[in-house]
C-alpha atoms as a PDB file:
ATOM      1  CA  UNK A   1       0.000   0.000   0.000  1.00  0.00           C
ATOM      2  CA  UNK A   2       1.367   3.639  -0.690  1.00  0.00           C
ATOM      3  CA  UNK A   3       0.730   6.684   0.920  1.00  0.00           C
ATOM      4  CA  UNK A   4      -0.027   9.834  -0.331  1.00  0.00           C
ATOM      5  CA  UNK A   5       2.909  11.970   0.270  1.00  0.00           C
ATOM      6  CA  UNK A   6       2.582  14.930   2.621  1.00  0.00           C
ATOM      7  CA  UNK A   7       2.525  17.631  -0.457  1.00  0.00           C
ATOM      8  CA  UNK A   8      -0.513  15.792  -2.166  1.00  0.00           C
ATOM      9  CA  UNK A   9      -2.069  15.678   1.565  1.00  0.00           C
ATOM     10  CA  UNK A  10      -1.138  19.178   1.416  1.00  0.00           C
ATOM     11  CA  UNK A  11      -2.969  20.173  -1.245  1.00  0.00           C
ATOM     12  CA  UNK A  12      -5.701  18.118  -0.277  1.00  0.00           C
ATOM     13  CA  UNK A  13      -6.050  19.717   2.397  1.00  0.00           C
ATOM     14  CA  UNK A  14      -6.157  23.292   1.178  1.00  0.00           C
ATOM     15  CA  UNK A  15      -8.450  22.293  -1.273  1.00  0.00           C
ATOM     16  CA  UNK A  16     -11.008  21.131   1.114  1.00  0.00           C
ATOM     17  CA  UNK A  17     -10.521  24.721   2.995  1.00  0.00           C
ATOM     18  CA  UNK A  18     -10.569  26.599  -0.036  1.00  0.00           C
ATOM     19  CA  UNK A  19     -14.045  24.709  -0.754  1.00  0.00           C
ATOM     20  CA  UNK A  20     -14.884  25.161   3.312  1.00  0.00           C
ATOM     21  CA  UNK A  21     -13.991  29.037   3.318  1.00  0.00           C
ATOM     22  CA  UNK A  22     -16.393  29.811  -0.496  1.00  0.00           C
ATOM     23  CA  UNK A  23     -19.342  27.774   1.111  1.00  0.00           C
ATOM     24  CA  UNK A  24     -19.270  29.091   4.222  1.00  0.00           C
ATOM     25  CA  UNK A  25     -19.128  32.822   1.902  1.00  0.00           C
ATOM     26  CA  UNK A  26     -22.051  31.449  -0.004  1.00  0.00           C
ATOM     27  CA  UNK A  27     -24.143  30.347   2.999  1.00  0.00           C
ATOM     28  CA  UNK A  28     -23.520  33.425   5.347  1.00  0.00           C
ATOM     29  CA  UNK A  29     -25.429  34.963   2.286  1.00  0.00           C
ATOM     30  CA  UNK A  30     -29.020  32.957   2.633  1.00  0.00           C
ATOM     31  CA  UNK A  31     -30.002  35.361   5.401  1.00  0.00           C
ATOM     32  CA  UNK A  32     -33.669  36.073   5.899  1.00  0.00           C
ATOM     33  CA  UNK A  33     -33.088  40.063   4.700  1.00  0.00           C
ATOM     34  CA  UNK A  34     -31.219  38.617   1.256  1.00  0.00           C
ATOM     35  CA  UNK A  35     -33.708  36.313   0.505  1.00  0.00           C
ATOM     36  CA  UNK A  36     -36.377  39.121   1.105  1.00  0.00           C
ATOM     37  CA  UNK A  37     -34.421  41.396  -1.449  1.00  0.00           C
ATOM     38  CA  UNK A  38     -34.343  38.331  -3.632  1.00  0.00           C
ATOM     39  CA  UNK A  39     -37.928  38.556  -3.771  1.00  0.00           C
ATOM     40  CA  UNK A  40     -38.278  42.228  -4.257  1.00  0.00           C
ATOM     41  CA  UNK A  41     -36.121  42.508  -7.193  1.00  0.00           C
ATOM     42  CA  UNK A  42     -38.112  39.687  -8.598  1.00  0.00           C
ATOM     43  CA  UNK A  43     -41.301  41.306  -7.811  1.00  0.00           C
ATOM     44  CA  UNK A  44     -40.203  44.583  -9.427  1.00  0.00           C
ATOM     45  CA  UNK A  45     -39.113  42.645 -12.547  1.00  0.00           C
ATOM     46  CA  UNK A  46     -42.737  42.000 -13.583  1.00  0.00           C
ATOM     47  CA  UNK A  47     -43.401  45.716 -13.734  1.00  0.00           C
ATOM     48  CA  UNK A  48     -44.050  46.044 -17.535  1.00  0.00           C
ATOM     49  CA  UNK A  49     -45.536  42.552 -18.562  1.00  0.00           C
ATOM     50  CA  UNK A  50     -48.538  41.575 -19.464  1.00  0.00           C
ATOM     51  CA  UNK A  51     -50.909  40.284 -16.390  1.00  0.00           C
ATOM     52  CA  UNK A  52     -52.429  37.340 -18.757  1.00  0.00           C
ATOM     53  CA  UNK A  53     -48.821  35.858 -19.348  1.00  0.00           C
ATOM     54  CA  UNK A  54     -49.868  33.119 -16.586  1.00  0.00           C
ATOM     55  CA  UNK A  55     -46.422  31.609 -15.500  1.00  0.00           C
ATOM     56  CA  UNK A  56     -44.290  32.693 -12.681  1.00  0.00           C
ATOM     57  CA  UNK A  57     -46.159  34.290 -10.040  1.00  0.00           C
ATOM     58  CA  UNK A  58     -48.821  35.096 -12.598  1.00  0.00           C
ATOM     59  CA  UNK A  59     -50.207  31.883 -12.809  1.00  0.00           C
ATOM     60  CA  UNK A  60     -54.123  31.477 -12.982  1.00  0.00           C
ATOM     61  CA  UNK A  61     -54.328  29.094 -10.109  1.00  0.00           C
ATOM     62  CA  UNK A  62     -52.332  31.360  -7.906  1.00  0.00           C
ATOM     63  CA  UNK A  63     -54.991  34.575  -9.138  1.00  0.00           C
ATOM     64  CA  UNK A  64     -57.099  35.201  -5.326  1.00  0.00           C
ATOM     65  CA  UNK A  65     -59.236  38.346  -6.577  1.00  0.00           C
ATOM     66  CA  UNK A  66     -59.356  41.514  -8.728  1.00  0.00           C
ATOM     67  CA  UNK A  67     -60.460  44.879  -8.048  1.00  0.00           C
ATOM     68  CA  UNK A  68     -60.890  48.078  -9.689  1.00  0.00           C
ATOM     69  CA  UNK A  69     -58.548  50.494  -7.763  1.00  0.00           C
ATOM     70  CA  UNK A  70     -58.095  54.403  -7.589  1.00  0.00           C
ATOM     71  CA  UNK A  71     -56.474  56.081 -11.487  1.00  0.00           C
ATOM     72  CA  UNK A  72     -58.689  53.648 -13.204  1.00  0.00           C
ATOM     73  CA  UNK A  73     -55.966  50.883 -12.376  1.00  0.00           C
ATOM     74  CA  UNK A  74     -57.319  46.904 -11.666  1.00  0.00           C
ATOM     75  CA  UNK A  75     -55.338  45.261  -8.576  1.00  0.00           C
ATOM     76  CA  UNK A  76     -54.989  41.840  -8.941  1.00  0.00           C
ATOM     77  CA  UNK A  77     -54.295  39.880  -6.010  1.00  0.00           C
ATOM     78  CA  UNK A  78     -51.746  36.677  -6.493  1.00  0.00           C
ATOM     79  CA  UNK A  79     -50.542  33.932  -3.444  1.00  0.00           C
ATOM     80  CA  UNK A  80     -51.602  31.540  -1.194  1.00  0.00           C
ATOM     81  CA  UNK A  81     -53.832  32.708   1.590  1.00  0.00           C
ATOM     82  CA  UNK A  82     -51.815  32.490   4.332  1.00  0.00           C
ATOM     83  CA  UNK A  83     -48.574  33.418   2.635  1.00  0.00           C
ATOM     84  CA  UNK A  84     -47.455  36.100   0.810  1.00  0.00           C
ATOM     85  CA  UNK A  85     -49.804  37.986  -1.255  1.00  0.00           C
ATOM     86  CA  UNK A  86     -48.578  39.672  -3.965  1.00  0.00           C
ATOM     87  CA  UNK A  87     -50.449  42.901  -5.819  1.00  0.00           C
ATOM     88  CA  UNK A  88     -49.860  43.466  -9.628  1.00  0.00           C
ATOM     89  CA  UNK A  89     -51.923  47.175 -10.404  1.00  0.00           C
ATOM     90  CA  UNK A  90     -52.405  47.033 -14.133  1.00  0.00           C
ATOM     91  CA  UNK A  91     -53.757  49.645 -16.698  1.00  0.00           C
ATOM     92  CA  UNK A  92     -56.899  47.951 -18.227  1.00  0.00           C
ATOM     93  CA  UNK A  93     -55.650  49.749 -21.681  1.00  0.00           C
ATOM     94  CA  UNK A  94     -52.849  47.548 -22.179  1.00  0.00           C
ATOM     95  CA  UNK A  95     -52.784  44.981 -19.413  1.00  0.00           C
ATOM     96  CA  UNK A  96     -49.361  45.800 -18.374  1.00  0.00           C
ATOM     97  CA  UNK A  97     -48.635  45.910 -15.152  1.00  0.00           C
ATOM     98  CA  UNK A  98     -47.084  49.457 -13.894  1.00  0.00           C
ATOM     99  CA  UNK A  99     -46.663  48.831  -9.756  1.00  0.00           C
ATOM    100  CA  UNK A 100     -46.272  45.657  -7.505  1.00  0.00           C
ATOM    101  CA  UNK A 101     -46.500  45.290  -4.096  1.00  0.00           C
ATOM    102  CA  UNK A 102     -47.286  42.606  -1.227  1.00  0.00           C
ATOM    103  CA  UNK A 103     -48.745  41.553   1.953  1.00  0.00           C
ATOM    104  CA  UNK A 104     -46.723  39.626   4.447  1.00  0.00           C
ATOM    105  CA  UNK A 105     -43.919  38.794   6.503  1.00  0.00           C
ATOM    106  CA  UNK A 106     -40.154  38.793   5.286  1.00  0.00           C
ATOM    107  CA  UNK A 107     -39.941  34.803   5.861  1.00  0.00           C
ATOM    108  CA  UNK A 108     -42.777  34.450   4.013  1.00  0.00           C
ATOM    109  CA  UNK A 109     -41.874  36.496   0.933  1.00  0.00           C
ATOM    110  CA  UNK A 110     -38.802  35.281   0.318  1.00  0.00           C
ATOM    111  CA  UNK A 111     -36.463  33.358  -2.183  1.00  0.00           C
ATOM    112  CA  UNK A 112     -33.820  31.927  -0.446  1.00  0.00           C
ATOM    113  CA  UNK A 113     -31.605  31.590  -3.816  1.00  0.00           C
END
């Protein structure tokens, strides 16, 4: 049997804290506050699309309600009761949606990646 000589255990072993040191970079990320501003910025990105696209968070089983809102705007109301509930107002005109917003705790409107 041969052993590894003590430069390949070595590098081995700064290898494995190299890999140790990036994780523990990447994982001291996943706080509750990023994944919150995960979810904003992908909230905001669906300013400008069409309400009817139906995938994403626009999905016609996720729709809760509609309402016609002040400026002539509809609010649409997306989620799981119980969850985060997200608002798309949209201009009837061109069913583009021109503000988001939502109801609901930071956990719960999250992504954690």
């Amino acid at each position: 049997m041969m052993l590894p000589s003590s430069k390949a255990v070595r590098n081995l072993v700064l290898t494995g804290v190299s890999c140790l040191a990036a994780c523990a970079g990447y994982f001291s990320q996943l706080t509750p506050e990023v994944a919150h501003e995960n979810f904003l910025r992908d909230l905001n990105s669906y300013i400008g699309k069409d309400i009817n696209e139906n995938k994403g968070r626009l999905r016609s089983e996720l729709r809760l309600s509609q309402e016609n809102i002040a400026g002539g705007l509809v609010r649409y109301r997306f989620g799981i009761p119980g969850g985060c509930i997200e608002d798309f107002d949209v201009d009837p005109s061109t069913n583009r949606i021109v503000a988001v917003g939502f109801e609901g705790t930071t956990r719960q409107c999250s992504i954690p990646s």
